[in-house]
Structure formats: C-alpha cells, structure tokens
PDB file of N, CA and C in Angstrom:
ATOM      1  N   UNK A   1     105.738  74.082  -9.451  1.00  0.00           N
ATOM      2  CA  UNK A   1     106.579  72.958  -9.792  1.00  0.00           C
ATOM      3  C   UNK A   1     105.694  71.837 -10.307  1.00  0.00           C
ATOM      4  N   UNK A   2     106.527  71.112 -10.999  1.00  0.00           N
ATOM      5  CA  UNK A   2     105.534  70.052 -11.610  1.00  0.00           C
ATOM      6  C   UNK A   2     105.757  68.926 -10.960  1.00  0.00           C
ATOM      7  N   UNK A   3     104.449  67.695 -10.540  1.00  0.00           N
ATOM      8  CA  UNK A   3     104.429  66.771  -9.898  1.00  0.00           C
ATOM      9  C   UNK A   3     104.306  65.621 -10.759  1.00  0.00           C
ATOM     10  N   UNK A   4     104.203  64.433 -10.983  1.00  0.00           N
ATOM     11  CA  UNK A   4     103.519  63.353 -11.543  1.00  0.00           C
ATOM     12  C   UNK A   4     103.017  62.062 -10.383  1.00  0.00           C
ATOM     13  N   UNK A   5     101.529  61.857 -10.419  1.00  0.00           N
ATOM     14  CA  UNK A   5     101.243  61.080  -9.539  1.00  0.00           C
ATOM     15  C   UNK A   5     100.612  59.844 -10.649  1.00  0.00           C
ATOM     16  N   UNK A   6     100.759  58.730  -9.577  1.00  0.00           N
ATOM     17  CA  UNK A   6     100.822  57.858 -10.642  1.00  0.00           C
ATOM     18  C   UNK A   6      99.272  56.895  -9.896  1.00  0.00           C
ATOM     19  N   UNK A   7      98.509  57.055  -9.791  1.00  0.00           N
ATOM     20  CA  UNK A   7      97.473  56.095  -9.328  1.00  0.00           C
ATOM     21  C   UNK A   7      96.571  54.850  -9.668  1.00  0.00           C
ATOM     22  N   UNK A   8      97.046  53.994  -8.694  1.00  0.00           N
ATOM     23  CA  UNK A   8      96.826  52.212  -9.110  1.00  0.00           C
ATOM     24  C   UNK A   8      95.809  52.131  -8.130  1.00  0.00           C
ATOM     25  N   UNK A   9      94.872  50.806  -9.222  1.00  0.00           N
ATOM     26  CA  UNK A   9      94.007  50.140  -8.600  1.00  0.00           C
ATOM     27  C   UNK A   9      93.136  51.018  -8.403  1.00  0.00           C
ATOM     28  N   UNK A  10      92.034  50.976  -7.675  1.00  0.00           N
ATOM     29  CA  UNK A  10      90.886  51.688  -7.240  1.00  0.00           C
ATOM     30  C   UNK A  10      90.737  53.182  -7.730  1.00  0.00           C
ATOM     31  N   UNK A  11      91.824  53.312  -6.905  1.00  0.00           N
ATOM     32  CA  UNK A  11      92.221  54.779  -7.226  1.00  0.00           C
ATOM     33  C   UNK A  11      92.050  55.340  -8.587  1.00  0.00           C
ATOM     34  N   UNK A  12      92.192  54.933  -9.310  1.00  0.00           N
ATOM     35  CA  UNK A  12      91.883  55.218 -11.083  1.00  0.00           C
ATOM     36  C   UNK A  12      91.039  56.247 -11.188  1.00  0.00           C
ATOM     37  N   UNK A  13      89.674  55.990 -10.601  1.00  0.00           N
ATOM     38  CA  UNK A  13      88.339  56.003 -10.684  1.00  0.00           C
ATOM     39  C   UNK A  13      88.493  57.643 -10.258  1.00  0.00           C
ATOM     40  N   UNK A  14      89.835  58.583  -9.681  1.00  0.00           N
ATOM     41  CA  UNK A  14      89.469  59.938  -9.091  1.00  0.00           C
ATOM     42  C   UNK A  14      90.505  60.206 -10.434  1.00  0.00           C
ATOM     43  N   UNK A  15      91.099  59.838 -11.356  1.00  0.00           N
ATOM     44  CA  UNK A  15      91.756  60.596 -12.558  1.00  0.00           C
ATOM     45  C   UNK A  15      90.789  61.595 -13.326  1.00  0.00           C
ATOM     46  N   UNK A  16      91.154  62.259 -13.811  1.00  0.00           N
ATOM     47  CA  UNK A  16      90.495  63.359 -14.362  1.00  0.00           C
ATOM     48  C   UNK A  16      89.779  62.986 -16.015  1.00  0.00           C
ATOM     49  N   UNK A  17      90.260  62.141 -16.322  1.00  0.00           N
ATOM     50  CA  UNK A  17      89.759  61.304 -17.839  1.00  0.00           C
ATOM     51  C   UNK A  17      89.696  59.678 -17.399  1.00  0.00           C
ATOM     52  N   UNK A  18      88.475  59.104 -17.646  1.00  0.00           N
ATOM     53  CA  UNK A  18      88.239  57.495 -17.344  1.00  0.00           C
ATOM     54  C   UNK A  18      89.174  57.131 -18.359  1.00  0.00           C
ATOM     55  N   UNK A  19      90.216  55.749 -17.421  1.00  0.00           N
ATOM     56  CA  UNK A  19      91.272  55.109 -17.794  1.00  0.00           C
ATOM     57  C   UNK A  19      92.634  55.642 -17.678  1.00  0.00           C
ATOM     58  N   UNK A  20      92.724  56.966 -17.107  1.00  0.00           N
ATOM     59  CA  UNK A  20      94.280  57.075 -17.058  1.00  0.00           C
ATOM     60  C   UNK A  20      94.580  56.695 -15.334  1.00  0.00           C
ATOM     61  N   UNK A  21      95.973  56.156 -15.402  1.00  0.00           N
ATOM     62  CA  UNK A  21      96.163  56.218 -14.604  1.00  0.00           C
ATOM     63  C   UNK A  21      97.630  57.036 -13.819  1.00  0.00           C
ATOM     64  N   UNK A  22      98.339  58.411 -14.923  1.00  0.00           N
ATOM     65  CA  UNK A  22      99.010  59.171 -14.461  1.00  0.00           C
ATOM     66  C   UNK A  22      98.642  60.488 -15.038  1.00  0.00           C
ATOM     67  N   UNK A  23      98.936  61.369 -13.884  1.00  0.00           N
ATOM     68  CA  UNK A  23      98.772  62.711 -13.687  1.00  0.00           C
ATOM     69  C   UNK A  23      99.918  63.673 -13.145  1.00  0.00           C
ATOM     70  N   UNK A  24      99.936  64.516 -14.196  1.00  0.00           N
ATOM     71  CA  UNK A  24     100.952  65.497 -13.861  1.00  0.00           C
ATOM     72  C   UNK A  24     100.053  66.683 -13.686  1.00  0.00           C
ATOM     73  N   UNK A  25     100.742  66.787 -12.300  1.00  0.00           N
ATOM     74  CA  UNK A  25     100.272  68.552 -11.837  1.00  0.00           C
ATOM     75  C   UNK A  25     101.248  70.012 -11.497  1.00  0.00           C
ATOM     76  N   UNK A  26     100.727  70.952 -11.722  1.00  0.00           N
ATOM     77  CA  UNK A  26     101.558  71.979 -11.718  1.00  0.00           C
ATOM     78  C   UNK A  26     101.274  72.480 -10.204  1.00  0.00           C
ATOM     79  N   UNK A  27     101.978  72.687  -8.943  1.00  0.00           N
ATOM     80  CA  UNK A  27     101.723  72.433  -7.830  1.00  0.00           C
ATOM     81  C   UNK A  27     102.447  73.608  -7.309  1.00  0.00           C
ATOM     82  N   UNK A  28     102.494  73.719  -6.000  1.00  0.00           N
ATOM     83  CA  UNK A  28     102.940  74.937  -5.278  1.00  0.00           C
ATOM     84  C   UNK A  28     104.424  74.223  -4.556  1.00  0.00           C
ATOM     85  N   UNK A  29     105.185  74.730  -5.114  1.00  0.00           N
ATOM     86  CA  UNK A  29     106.873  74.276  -4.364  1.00  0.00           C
ATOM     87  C   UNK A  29     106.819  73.609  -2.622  1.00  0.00           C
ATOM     88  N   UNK A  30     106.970  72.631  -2.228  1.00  0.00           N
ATOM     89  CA  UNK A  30     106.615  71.982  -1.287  1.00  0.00           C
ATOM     90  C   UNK A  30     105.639  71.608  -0.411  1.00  0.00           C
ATOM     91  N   UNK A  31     104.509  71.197  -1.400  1.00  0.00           N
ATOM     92  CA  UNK A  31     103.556  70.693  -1.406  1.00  0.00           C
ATOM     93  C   UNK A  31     103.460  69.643  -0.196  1.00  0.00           C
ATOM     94  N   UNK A  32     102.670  69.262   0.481  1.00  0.00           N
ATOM     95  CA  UNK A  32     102.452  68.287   1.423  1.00  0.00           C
ATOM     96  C   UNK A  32     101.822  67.019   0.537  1.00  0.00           C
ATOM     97  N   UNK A  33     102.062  65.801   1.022  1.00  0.00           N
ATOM     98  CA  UNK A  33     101.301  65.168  -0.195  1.00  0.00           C
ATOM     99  C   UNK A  33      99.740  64.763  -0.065  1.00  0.00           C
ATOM    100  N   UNK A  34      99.135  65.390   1.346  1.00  0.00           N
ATOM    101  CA  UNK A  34      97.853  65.500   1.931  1.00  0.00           C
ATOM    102  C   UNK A  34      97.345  66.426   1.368  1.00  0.00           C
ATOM    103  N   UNK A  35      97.740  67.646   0.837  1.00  0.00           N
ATOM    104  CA  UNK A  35      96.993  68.415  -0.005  1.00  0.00           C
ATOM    105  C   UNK A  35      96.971  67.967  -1.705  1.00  0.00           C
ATOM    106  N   UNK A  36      98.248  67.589  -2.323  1.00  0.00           N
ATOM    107  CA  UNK A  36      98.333  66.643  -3.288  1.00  0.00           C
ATOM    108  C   UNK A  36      97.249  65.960  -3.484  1.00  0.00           C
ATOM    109  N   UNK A  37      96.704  64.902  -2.626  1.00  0.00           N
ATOM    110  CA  UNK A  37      95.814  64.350  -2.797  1.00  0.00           C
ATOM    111  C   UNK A  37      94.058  64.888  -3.012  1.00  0.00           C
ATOM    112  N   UNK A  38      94.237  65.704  -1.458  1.00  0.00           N
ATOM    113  CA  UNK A  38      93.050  66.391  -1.728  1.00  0.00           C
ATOM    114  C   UNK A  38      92.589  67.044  -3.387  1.00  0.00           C
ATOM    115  N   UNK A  39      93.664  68.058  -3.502  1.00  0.00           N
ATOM    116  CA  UNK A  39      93.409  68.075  -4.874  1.00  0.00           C
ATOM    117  C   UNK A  39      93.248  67.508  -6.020  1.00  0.00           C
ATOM    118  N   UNK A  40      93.339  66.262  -6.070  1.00  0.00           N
ATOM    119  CA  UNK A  40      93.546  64.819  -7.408  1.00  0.00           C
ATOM    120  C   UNK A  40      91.908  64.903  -6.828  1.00  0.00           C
ATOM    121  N   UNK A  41      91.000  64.965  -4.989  1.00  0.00           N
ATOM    122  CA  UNK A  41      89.888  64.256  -4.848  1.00  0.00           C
ATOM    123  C   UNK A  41      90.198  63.135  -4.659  1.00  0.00           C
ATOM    124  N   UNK A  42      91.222  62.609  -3.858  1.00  0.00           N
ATOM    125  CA  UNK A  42      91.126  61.313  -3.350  1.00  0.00           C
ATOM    126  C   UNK A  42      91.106  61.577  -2.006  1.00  0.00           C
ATOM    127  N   UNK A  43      90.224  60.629  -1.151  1.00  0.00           N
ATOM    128  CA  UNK A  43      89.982  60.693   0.443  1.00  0.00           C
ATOM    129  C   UNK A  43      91.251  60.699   1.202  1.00  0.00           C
ATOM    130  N   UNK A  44      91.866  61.166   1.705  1.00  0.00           N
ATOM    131  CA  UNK A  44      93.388  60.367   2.417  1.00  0.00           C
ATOM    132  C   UNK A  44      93.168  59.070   2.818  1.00  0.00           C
ATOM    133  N   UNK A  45      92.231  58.913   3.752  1.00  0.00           N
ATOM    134  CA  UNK A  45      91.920  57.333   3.766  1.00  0.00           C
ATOM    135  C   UNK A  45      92.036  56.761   3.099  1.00  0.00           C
ATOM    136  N   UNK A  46      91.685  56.633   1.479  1.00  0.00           N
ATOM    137  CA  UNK A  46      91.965  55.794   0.554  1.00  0.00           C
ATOM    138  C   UNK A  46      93.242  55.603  -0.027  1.00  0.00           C
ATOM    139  N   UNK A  47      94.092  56.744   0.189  1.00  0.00           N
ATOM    140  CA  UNK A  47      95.503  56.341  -0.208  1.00  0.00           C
ATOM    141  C   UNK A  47      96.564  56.001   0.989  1.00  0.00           C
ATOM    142  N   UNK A  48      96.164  54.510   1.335  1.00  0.00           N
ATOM    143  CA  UNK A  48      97.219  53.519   1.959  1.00  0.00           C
ATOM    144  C   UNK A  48      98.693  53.665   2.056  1.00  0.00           C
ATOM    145  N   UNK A  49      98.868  53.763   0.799  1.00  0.00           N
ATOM    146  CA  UNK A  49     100.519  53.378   0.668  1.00  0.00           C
ATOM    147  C   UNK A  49     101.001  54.686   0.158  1.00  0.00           C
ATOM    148  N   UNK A  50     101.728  55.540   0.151  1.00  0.00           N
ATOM    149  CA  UNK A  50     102.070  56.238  -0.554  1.00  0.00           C
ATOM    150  C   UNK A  50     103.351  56.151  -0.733  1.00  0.00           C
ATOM    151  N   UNK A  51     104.195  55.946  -2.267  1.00  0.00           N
ATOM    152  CA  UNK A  51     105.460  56.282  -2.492  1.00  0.00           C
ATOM    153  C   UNK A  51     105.752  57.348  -3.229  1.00  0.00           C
ATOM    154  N   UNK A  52     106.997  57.783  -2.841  1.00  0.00           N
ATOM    155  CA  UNK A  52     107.737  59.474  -3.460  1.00  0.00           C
ATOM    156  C   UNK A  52     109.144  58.827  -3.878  1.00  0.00           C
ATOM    157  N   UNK A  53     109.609  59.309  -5.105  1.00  0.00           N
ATOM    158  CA  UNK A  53     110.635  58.753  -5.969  1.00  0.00           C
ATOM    159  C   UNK A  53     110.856  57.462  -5.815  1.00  0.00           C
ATOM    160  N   UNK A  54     110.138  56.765  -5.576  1.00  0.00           N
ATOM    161  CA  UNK A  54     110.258  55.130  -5.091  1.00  0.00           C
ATOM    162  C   UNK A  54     110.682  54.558  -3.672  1.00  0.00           C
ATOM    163  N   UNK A  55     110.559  55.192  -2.891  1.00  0.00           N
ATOM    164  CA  UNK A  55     110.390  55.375  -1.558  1.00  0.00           C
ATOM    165  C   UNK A  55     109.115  55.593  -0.690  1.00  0.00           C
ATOM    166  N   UNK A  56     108.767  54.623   0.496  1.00  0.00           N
ATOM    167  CA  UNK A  56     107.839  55.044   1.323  1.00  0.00           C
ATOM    168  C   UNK A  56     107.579  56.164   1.779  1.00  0.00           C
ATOM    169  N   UNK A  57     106.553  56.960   1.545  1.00  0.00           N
ATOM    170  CA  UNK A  57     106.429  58.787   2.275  1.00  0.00           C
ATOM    171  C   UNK A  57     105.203  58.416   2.987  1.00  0.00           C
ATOM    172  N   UNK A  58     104.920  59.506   3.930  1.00  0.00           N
ATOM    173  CA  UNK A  58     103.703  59.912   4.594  1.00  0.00           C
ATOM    174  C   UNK A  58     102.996  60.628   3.445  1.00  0.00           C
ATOM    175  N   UNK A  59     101.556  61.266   4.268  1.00  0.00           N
ATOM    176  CA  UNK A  59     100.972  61.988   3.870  1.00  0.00           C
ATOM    177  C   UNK A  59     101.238  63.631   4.107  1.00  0.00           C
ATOM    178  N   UNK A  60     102.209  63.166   5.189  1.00  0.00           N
ATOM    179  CA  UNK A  60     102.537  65.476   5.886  1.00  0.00           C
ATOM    180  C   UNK A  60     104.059  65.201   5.258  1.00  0.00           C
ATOM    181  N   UNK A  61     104.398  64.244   4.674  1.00  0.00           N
ATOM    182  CA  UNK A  61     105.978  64.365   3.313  1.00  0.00           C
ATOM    183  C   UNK A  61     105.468  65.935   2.049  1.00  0.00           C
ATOM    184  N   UNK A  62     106.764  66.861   2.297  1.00  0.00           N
ATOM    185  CA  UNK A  62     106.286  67.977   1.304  1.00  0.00           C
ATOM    186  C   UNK A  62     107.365  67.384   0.380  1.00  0.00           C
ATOM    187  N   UNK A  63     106.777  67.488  -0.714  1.00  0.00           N
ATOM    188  CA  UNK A  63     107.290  67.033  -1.785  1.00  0.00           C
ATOM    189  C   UNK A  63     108.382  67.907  -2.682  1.00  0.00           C
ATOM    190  N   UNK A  64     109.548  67.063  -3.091  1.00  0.00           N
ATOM    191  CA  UNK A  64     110.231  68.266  -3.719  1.00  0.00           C
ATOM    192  C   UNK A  64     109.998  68.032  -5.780  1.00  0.00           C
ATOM    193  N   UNK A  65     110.548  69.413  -6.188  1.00  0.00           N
ATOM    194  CA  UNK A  65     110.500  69.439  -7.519  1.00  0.00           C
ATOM    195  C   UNK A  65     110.537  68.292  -8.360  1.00  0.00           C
ATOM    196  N   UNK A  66     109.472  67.876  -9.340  1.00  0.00           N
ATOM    197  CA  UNK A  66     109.620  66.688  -9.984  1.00  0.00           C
ATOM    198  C   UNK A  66     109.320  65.648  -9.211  1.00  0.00           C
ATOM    199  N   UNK A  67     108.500  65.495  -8.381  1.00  0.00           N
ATOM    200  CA  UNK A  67     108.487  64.094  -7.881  1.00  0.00           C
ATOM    201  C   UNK A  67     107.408  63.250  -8.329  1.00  0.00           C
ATOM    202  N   UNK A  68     107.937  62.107  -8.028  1.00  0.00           N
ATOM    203  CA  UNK A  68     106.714  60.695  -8.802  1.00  0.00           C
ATOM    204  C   UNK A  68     105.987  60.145  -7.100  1.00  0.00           C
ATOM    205  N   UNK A  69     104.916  60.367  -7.160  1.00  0.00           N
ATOM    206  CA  UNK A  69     103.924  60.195  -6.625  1.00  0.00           C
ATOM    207  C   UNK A  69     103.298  59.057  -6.633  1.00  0.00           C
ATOM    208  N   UNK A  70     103.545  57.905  -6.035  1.00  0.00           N
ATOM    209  CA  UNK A  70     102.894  56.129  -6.278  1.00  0.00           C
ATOM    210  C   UNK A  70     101.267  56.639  -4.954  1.00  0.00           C
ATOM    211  N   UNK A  71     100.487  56.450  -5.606  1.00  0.00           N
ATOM    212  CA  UNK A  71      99.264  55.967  -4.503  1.00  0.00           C
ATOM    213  C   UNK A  71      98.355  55.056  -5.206  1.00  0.00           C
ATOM    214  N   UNK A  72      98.512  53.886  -3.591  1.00  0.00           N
ATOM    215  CA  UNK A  72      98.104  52.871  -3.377  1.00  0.00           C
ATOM    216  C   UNK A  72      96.654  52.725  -2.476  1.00  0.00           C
ATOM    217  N   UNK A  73      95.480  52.016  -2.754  1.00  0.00           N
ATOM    218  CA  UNK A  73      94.665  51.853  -1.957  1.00  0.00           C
ATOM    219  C   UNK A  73      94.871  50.688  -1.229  1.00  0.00           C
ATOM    220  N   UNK A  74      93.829  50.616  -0.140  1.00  0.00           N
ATOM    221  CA  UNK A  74      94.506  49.499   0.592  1.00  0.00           C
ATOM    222  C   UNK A  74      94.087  47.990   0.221  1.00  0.00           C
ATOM    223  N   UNK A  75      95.338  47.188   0.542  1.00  0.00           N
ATOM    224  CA  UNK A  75      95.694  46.323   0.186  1.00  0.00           C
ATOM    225  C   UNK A  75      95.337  45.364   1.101  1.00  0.00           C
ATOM    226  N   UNK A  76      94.661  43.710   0.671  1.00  0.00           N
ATOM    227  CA  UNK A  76      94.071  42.880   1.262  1.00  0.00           C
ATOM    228  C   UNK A  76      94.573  41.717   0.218  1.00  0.00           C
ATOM    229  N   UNK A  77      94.955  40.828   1.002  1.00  0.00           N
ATOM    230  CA  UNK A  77      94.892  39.244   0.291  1.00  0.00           C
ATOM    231  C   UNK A  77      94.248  38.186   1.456  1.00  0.00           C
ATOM    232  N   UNK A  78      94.385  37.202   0.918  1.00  0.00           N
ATOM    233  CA  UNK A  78      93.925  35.936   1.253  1.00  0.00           C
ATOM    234  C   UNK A  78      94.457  34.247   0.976  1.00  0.00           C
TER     235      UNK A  78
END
C-alpha cells in the first residue's frame, strides 16, 4: 500500500534527496508507524508529534491504505 509522509523541520535532513520534504512509500498493509519511521531512518525519539490523516497517532498506530503521515520533531519555544 502506498503511504505519504510528510516531514517538517529537522526532520528534512533523513529525506532521501536534500530539500524534500514529502515521501511516498510503498509499504506493507498495516504498517505500524514505528517501523514507518525506522525505515524513512528517523530515530523514534526524534519524531515528537506524529499526525495520521490529520489527527494525533502514536508510534504502535498501524496505518491504513493511503495515509498522510505528519512528523514533527520536538518542539520548544520561549
């Protein structure tokens, strides 16, 4: 199934070509989004926030067909 993850901020830097910041992957039908990641090569630690169709998910969220993938690193203001 195909995924699209969309990665902001920091995160950039694990895309597969410098400067993109979305990725579509061809993935195994209910994917966890902890392996998702692993495979992009992002630490889980580093992805903070994660949203699925525009909704808050975990990292043990298995993902269904077509989903949009938001990861966020973590977030600090002042």
């Amino acid at each position: 199934m195909k995924v699209e993850v969309k990665l902001h901020a920091q995160l950039r830097k694990f895309a597969p070509k410098k400067g993109q910041d979305h990725i579509t992957l061809d993935v195994a039908e209910g994917i966890p989004v902890k392996d998702l990641v692993k495979i992009i090569g992002v630490p889980i630690e580093k992805a903070k926030l994660i949203i699925i169709n525009g909704k808050r998910g975990e990292a043990s969220d298995k993902l269904p067909a077509g989903a949009v993938v938001d990861l966020f690193p973590p977030i600090a203001g002042g």
